[in-house]
C-alpha atoms as a PDB file:
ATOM      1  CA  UNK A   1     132.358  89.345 124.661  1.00  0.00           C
ATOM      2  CA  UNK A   2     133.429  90.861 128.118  1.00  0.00           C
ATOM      3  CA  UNK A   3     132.727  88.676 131.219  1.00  0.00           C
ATOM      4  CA  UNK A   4     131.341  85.513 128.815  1.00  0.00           C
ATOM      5  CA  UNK A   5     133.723  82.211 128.667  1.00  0.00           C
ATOM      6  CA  UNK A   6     133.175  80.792 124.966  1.00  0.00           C
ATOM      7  CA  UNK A   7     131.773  76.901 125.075  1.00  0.00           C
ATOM      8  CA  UNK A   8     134.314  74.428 124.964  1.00  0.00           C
ATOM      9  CA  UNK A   9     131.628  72.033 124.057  1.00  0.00           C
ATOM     10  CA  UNK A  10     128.743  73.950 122.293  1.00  0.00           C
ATOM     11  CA  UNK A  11     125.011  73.213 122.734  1.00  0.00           C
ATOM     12  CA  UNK A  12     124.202  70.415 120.535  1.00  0.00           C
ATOM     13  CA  UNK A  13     127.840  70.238 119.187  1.00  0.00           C
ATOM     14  CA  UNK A  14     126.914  72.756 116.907  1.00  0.00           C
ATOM     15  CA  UNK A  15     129.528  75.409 115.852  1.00  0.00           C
ATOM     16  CA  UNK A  16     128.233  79.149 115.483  1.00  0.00           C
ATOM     17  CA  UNK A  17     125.225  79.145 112.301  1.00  0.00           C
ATOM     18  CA  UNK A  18     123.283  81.892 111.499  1.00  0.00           C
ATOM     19  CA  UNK A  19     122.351  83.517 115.174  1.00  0.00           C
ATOM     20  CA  UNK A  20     119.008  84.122 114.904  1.00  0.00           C
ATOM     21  CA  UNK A  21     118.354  82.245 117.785  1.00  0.00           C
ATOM     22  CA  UNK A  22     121.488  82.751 120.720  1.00  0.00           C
ATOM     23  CA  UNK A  23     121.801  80.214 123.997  1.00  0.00           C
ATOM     24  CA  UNK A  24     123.551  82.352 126.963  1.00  0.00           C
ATOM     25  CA  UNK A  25     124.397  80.088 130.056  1.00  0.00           C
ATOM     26  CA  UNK A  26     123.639  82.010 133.143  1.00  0.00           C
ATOM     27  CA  UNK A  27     124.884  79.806 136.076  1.00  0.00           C
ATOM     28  CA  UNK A  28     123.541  82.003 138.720  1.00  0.00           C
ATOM     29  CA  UNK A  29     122.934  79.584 141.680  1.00  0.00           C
ATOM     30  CA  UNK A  30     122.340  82.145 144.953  1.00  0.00           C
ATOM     31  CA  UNK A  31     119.241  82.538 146.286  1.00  0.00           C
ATOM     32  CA  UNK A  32     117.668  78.566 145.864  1.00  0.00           C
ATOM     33  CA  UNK A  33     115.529  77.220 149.022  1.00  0.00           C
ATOM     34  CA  UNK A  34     115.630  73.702 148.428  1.00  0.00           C
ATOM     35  CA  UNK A  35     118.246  71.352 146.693  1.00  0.00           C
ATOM     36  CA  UNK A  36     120.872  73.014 144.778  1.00  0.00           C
ATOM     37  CA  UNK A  37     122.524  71.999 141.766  1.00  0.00           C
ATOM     38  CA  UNK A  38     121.371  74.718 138.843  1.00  0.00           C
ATOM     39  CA  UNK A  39     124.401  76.501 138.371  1.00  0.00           C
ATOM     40  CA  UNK A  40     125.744  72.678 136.617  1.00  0.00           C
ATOM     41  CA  UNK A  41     122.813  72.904 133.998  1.00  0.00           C
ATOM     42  CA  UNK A  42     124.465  75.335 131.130  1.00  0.00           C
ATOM     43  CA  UNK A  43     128.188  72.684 131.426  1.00  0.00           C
ATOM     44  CA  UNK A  44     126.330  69.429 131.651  1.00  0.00           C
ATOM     45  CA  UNK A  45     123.656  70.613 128.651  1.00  0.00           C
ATOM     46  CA  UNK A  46     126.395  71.439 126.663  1.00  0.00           C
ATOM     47  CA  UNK A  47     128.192  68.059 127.575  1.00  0.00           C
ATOM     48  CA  UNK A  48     125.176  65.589 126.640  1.00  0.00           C
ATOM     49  CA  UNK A  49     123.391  67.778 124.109  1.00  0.00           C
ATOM     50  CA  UNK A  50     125.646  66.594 121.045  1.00  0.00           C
ATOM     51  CA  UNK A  51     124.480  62.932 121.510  1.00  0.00           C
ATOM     52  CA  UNK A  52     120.224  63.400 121.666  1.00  0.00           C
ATOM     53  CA  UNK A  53     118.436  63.526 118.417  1.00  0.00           C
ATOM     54  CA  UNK A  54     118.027  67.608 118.265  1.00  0.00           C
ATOM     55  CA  UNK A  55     114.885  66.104 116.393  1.00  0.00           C
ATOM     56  CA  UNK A  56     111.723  68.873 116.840  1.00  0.00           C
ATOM     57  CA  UNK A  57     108.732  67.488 117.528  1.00  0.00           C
ATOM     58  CA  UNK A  58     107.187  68.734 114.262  1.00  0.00           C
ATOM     59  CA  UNK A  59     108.678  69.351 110.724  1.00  0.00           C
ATOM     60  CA  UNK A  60     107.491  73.013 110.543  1.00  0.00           C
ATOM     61  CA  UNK A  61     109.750  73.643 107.487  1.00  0.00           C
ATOM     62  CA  UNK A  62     113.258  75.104 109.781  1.00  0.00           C
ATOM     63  CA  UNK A  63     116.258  73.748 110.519  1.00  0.00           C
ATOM     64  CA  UNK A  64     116.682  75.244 114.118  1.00  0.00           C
ATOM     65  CA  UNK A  65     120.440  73.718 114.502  1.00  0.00           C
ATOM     66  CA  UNK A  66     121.084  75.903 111.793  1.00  0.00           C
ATOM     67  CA  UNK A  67     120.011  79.146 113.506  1.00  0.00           C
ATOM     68  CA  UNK A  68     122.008  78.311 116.792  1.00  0.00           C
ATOM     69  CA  UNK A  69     124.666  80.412 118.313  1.00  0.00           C
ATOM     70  CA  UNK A  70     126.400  79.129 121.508  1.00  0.00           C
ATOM     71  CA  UNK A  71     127.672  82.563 122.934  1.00  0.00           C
ATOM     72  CA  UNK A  72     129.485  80.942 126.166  1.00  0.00           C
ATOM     73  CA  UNK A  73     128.639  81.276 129.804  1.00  0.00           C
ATOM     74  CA  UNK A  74     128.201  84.325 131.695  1.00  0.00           C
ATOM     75  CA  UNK A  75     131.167  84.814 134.361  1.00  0.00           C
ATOM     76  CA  UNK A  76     129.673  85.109 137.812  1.00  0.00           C
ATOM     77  CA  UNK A  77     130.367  85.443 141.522  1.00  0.00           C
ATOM     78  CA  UNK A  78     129.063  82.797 143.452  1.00  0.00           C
ATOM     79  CA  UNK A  79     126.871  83.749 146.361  1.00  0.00           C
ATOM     80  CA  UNK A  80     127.363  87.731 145.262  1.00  0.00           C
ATOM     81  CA  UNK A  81     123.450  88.284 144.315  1.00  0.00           C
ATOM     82  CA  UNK A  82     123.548  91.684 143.633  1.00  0.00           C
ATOM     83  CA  UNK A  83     126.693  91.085 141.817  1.00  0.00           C
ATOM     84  CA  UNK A  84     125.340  88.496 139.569  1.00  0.00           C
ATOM     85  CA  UNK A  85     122.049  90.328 138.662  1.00  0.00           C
ATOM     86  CA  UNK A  86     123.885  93.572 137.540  1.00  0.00           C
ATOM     87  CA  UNK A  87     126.296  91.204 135.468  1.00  0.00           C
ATOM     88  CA  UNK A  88     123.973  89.444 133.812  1.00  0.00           C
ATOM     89  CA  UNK A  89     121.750  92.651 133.421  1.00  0.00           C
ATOM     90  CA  UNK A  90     124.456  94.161 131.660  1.00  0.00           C
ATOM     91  CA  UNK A  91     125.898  91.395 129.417  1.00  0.00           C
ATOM     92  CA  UNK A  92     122.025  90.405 127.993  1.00  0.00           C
ATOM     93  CA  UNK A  93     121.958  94.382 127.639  1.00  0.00           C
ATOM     94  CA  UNK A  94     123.840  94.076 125.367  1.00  0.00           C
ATOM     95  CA  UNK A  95     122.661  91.345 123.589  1.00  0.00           C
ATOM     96  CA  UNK A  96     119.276  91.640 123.179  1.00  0.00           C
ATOM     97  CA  UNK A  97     117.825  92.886 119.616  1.00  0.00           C
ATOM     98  CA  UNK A  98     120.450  90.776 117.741  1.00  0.00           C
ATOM     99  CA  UNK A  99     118.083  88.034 117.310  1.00  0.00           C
ATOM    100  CA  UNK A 100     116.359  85.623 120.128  1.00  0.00           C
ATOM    101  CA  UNK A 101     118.304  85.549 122.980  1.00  0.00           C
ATOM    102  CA  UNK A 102     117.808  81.703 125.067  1.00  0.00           C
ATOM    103  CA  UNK A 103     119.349  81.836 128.739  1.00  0.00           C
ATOM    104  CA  UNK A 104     119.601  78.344 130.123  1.00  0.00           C
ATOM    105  CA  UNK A 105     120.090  78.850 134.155  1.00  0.00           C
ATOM    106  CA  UNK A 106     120.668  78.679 136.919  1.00  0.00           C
ATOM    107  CA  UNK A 107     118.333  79.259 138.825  1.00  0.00           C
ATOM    108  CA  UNK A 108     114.732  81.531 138.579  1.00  0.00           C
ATOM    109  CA  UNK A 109     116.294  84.727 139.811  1.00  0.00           C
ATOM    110  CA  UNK A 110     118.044  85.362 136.524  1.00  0.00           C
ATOM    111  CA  UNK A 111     114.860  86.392 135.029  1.00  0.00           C
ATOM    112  CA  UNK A 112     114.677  89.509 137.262  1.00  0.00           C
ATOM    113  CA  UNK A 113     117.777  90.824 135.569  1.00  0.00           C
ATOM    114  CA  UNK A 114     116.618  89.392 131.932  1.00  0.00           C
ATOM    115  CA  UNK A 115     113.541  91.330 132.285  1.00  0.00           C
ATOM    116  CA  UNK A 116     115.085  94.983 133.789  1.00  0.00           C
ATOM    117  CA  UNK A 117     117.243  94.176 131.031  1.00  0.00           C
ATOM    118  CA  UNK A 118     115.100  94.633 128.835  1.00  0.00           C
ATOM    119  CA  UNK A 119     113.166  97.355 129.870  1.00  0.00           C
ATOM    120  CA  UNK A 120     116.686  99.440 129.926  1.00  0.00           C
ATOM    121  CA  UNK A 121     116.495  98.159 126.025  1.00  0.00           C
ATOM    122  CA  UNK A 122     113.365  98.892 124.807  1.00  0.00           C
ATOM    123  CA  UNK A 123     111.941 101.447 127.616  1.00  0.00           C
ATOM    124  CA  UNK A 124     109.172  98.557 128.901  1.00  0.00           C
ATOM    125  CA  UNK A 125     107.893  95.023 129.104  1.00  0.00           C
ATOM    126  CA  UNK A 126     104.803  94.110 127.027  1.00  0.00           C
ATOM    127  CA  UNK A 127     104.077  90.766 128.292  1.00  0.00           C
ATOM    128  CA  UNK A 128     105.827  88.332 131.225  1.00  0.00           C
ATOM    129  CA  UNK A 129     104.991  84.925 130.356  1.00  0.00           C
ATOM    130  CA  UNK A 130     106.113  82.039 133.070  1.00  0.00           C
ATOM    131  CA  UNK A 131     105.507  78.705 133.101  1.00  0.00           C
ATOM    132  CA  UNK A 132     106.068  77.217 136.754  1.00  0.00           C
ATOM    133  CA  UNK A 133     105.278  74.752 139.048  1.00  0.00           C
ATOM    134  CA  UNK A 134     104.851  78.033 141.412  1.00  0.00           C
ATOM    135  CA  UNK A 135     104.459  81.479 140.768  1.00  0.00           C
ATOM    136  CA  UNK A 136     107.263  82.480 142.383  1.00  0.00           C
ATOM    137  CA  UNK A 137     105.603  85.490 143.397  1.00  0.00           C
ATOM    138  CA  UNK A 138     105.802  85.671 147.495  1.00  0.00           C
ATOM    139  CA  UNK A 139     106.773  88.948 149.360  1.00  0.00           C
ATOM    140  CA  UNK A 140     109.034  87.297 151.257  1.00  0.00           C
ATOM    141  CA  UNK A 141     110.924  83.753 150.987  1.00  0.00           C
ATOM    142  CA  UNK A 142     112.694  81.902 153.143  1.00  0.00           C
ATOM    143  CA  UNK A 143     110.735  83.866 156.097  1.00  0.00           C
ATOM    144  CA  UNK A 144     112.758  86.833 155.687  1.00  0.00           C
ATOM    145  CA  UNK A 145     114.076  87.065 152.488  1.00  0.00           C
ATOM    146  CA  UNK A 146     113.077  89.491 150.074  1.00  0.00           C
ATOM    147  CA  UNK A 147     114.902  88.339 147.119  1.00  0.00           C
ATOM    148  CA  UNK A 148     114.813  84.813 145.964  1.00  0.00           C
ATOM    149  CA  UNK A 149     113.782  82.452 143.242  1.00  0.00           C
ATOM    150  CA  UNK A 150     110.461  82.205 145.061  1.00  0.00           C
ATOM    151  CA  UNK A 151     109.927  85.967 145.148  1.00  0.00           C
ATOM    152  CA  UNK A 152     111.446  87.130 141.981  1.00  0.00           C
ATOM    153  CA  UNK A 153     108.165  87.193 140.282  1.00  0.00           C
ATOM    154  CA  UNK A 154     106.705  89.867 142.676  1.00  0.00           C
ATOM    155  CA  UNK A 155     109.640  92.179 142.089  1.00  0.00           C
ATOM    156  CA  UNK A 156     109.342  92.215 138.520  1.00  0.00           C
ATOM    157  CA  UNK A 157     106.154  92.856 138.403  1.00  0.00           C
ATOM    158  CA  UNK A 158     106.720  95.910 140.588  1.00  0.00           C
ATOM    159  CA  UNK A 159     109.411  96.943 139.696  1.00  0.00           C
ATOM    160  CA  UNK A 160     109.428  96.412 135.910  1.00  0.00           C
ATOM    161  CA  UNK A 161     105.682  96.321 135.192  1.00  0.00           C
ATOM    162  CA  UNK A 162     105.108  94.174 132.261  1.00  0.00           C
ATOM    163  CA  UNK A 163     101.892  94.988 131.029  1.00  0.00           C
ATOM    164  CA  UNK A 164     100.327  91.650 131.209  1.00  0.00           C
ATOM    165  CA  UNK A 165     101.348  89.052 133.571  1.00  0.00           C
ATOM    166  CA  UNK A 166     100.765  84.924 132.511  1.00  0.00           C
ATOM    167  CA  UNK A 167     101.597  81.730 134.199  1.00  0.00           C
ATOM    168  CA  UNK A 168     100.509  78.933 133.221  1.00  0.00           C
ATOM    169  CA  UNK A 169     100.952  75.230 134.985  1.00  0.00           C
ATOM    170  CA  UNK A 170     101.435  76.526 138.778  1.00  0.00           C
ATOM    171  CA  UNK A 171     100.155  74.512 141.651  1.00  0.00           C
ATOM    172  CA  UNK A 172     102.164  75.659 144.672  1.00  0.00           C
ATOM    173  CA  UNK A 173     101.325  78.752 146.144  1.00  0.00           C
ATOM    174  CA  UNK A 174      99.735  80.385 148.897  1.00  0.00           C
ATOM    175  CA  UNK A 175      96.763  82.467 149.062  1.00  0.00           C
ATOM    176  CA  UNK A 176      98.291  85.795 149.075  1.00  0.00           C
ATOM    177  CA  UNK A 177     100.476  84.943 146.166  1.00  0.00           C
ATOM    178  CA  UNK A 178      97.265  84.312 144.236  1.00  0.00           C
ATOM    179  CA  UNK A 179      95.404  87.139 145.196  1.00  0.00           C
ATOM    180  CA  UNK A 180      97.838  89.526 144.017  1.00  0.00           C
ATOM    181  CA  UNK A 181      98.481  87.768 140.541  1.00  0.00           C
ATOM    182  CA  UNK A 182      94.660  88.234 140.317  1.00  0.00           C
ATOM    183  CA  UNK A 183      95.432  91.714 141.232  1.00  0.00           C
ATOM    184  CA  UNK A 184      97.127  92.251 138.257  1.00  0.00           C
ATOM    185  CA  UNK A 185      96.227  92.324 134.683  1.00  0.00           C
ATOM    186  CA  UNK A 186      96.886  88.056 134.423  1.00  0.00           C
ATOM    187  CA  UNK A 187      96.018  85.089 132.445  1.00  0.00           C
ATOM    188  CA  UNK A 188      96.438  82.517 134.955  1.00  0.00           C
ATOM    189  CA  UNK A 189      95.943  78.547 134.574  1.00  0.00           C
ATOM    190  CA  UNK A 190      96.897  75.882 137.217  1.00  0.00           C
ATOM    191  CA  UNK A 191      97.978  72.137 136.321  1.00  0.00           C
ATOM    192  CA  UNK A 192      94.910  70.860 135.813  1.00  0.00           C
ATOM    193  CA  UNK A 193      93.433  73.591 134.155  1.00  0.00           C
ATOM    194  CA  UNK A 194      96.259  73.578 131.837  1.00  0.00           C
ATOM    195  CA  UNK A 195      95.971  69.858 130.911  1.00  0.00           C
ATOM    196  CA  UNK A 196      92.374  70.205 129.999  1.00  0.00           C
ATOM    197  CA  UNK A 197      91.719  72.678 127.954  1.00  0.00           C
ATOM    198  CA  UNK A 198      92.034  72.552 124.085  1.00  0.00           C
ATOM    199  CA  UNK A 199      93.731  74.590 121.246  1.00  0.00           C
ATOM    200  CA  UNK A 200      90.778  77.069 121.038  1.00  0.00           C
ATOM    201  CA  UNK A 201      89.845  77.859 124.417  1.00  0.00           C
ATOM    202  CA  UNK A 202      93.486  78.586 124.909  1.00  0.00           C
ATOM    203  CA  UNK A 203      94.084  80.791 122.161  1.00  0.00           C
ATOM    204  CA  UNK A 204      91.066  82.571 123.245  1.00  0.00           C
ATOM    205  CA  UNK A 205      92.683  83.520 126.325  1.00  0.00           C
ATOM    206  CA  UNK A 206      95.819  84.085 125.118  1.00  0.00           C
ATOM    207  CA  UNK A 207      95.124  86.377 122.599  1.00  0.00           C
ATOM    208  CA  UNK A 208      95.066  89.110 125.263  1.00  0.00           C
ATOM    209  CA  UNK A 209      98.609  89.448 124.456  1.00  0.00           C
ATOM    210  CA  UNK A 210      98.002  91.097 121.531  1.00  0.00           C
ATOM    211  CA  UNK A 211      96.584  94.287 123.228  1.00  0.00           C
ATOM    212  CA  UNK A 212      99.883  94.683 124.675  1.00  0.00           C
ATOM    213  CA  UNK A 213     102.713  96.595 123.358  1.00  0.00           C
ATOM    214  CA  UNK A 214     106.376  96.297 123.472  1.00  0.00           C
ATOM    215  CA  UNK A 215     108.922  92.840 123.966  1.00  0.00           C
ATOM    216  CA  UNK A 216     107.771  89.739 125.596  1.00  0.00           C
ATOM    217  CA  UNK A 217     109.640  87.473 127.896  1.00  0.00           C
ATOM    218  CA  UNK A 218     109.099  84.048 128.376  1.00  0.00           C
ATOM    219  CA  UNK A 219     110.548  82.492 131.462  1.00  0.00           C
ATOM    220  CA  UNK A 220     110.294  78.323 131.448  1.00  0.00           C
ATOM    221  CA  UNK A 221     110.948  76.908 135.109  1.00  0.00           C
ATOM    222  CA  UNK A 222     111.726  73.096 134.248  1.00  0.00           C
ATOM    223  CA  UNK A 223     109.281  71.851 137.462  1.00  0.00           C
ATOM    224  CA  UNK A 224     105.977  73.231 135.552  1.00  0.00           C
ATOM    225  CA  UNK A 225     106.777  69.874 134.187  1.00  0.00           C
ATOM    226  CA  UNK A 226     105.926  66.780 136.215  1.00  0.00           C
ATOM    227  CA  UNK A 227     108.460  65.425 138.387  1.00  0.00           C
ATOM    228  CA  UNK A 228     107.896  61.861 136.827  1.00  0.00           C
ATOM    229  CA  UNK A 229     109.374  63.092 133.489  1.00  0.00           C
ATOM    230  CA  UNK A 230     111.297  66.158 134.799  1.00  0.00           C
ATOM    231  CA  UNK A 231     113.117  64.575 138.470  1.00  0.00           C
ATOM    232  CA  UNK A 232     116.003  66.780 137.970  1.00  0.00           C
ATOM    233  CA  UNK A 233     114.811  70.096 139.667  1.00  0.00           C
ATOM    234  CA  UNK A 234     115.072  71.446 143.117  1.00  0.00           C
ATOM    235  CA  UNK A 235     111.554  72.421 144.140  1.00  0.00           C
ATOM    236  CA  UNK A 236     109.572  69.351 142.377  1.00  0.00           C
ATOM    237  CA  UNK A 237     106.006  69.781 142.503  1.00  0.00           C
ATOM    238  CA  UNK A 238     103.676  66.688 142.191  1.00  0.00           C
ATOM    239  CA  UNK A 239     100.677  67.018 139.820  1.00  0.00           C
ATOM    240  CA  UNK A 240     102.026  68.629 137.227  1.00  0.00           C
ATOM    241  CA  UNK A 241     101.688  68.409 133.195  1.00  0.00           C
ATOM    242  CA  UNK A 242     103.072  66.409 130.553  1.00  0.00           C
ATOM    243  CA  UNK A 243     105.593  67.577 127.513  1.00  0.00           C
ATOM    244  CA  UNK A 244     102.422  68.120 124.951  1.00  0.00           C
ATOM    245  CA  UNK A 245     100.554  69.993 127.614  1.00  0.00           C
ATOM    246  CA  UNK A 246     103.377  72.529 127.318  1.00  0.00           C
ATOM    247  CA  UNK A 247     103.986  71.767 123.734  1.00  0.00           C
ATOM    248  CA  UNK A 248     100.679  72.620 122.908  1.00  0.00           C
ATOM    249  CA  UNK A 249     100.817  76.152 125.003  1.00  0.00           C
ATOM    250  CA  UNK A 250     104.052  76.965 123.554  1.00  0.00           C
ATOM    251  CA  UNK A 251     102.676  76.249 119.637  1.00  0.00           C
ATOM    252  CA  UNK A 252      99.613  78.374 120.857  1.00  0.00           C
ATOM    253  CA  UNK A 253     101.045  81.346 121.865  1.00  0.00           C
ATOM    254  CA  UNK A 254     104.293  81.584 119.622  1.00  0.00           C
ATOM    255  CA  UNK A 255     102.523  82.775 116.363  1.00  0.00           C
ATOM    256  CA  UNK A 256     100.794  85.353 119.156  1.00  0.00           C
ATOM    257  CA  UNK A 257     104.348  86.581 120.115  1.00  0.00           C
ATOM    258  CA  UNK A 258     107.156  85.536 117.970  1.00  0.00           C
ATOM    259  CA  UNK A 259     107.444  88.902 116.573  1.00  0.00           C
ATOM    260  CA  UNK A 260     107.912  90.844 119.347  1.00  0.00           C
ATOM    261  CA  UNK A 261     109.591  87.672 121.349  1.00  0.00           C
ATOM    262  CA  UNK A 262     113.204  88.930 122.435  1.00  0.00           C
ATOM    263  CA  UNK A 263     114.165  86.191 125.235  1.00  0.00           C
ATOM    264  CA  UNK A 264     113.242  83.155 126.399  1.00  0.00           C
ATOM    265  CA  UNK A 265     114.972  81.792 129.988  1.00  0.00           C
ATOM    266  CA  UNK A 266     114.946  78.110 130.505  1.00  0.00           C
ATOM    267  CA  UNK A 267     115.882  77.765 134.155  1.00  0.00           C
ATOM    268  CA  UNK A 268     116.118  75.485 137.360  1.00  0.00           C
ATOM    269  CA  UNK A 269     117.292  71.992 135.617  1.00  0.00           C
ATOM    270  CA  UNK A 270     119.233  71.170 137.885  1.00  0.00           C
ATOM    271  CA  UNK A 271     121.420  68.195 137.309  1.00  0.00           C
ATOM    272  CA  UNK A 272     122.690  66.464 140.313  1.00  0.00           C
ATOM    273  CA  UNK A 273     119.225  65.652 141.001  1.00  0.00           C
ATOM    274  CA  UNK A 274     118.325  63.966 137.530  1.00  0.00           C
ATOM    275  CA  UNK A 275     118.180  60.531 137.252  1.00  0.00           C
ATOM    276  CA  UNK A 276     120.203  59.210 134.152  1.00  0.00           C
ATOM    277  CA  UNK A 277     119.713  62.127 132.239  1.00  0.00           C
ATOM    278  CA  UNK A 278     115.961  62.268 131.795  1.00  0.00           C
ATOM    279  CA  UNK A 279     115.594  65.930 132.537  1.00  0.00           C
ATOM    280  CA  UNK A 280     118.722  66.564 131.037  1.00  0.00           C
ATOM    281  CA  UNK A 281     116.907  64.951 127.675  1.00  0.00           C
ATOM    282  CA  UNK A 282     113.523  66.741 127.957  1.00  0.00           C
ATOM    283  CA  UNK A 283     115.623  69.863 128.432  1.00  0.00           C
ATOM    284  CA  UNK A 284     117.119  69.747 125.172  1.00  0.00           C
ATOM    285  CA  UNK A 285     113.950  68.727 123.181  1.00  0.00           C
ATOM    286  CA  UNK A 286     112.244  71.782 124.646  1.00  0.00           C
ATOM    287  CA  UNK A 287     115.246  74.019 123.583  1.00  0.00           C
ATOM    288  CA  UNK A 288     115.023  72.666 119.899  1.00  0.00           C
ATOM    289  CA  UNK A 289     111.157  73.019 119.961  1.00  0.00           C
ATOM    290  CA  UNK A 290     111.339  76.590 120.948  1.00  0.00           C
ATOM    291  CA  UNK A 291     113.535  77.187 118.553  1.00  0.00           C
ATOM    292  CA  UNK A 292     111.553  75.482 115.739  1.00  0.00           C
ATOM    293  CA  UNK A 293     108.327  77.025 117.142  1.00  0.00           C
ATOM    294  CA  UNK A 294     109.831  80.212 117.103  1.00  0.00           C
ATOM    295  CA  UNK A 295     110.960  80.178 113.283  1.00  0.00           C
ATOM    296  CA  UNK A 296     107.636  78.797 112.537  1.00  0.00           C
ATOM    297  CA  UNK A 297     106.108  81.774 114.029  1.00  0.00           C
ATOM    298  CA  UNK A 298     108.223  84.467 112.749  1.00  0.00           C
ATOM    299  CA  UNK A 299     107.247  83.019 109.563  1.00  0.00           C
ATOM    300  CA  UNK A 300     103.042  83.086 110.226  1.00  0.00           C
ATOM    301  CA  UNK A 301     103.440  86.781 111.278  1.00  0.00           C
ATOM    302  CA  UNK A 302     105.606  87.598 108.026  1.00  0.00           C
ATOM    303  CA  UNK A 303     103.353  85.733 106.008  1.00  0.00           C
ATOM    304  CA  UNK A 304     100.157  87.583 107.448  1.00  0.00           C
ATOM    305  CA  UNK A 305     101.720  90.997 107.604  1.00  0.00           C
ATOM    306  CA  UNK A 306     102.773  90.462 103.869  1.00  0.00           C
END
């Protein structure tokens, strides 16, 4: 495809299968406002991935390795925002409704184009779901600037209006950035509030996602994790959740949205600040579990539908 180098290395070491599920690198590194280093995570996944167990955390009956297609990197501009956004606008344009799209960034920003990308596609967003350390959803960040991976969040949701706005695992923000995600139609669940609650109550709140209509977009910032598991980021956030805290949201929600689920953007590893490849290997566990929990739910809506 136009504008995408093929992998040298693929994810995982695994040549093209099936493509139901696609991984896009989008090494967009541009608007960051603490220490860089995400436009390395798409080369240096791709360079570690073959030797971790691509093990999922449960046998759900898939073989996700099987589904993977490594479509390359997207070719960008460094430091050309505006530039980069149309690009990758364009390129996941075009790719989107072949099957589940997976963008590993870069940084946060790249979500902005994912999601006007696909609202040119399908004419509107049904639901934006992020899970973040922040929520990215400031009017203005550094003092000054209107578009960065802090603010990103606020311009979607003006600009391309998902119907329902969730983000689950935040716990840096200021007050104005809460008030208006409480402005919108939002489920909303800090840290803590995340870590506590159980498989029911969760669902129960989730399940507002099914009044919505149209795609869905999930959007995974690697700090929602904690920084004692997850030190390779550039904005880490202390007090945040464990892998089965997000596990457990992810299996929640994907039977809600696996149907109408058409892109997922893992974003803001960032590898010069890992520490002997831990993030790098939580990274790739989460990749295979999305793609196993994904399968999995395909298969629950098929199997209730039929």
């Amino acid at each position: 495809m136009l504008h995408i180098h093929e992998p040298v290395n693929p994810m995982f070491g695994v040549s093209k299968g099936n493509g139901r599920v696609m991984i896009l690198g989008v090494p967009m590194e541009d608007t960051l406002s603490f220490k860089p280093g995400t436009r390395f995570a798409p080369m240096v996944l791709r360079q570690v991935t073959p030797y971790f167990e691509a093990t999922p955390t449960e046998w759900l009956g898939h073989t996700p390795l099987g589904e993977l297609n490594d479509l390359g990197d997207v070719n960008l501009h460094q430091g050309d925002v505006e530039f980069n956004l149309s690009r990758i606008r364009s390129i996941v344009s075009e790719i989107l409704g072949k099957g589940l799209l997976i963008n590993v960034g870069g940084e946060h920003t790249i979500s902005l184009a994912v999601a006007r990308a696909i609202r040119d596609k399908f004419g509107e967003l049904g639901a934006f779901i992020q899970l973040d350390a922040h929520l990215d959803l400031r009017s203005e960040w550094p003092m000054g600037q209107r578009l960065s991976h802090a603010t990103f969040a606020r311009i979607l949701n003006t600009e391309v209006k998902p119907s329902l706005y969730v983000n689950l695992g935040f716990r840096g923000f200021d007050d104005e950035e809460l008030t208006y995600a409480r402005g919108l139609s939002s489920v909303l669940l800090d840290s803590v509030e995340l870590s506590a609650i159980g498989y029911v109550q969760l669902y129960d709140l989730l399940r507002v996602i099914n009044d919505t209509h149209g795609p869905v977009h999930l959007s995974i910032d690697i700090d929602v994790f904690d920084p004692s598991i997850a030190p390779g980021v550039g904005n880490p956030e202390t007090g945040g959740v464990g892998y089965m805290a997000i596990y457990k949201a992810l299996e929640v929600m994907m039977p809600l949205i696996a149907g109408r689920l058409v892109a997922i953007d893992i974003v803001e590893y960032s590898p010069p600040n890992d520490i002997s490849n831990i993030t790098a290997s939580l990274v790739a566990k989460l990749i295979v579990d999305l793609m196993n929990l994904y399968l999995w739910g395909v298969s629950c809506k098929r199997n209730l539908t039929s």
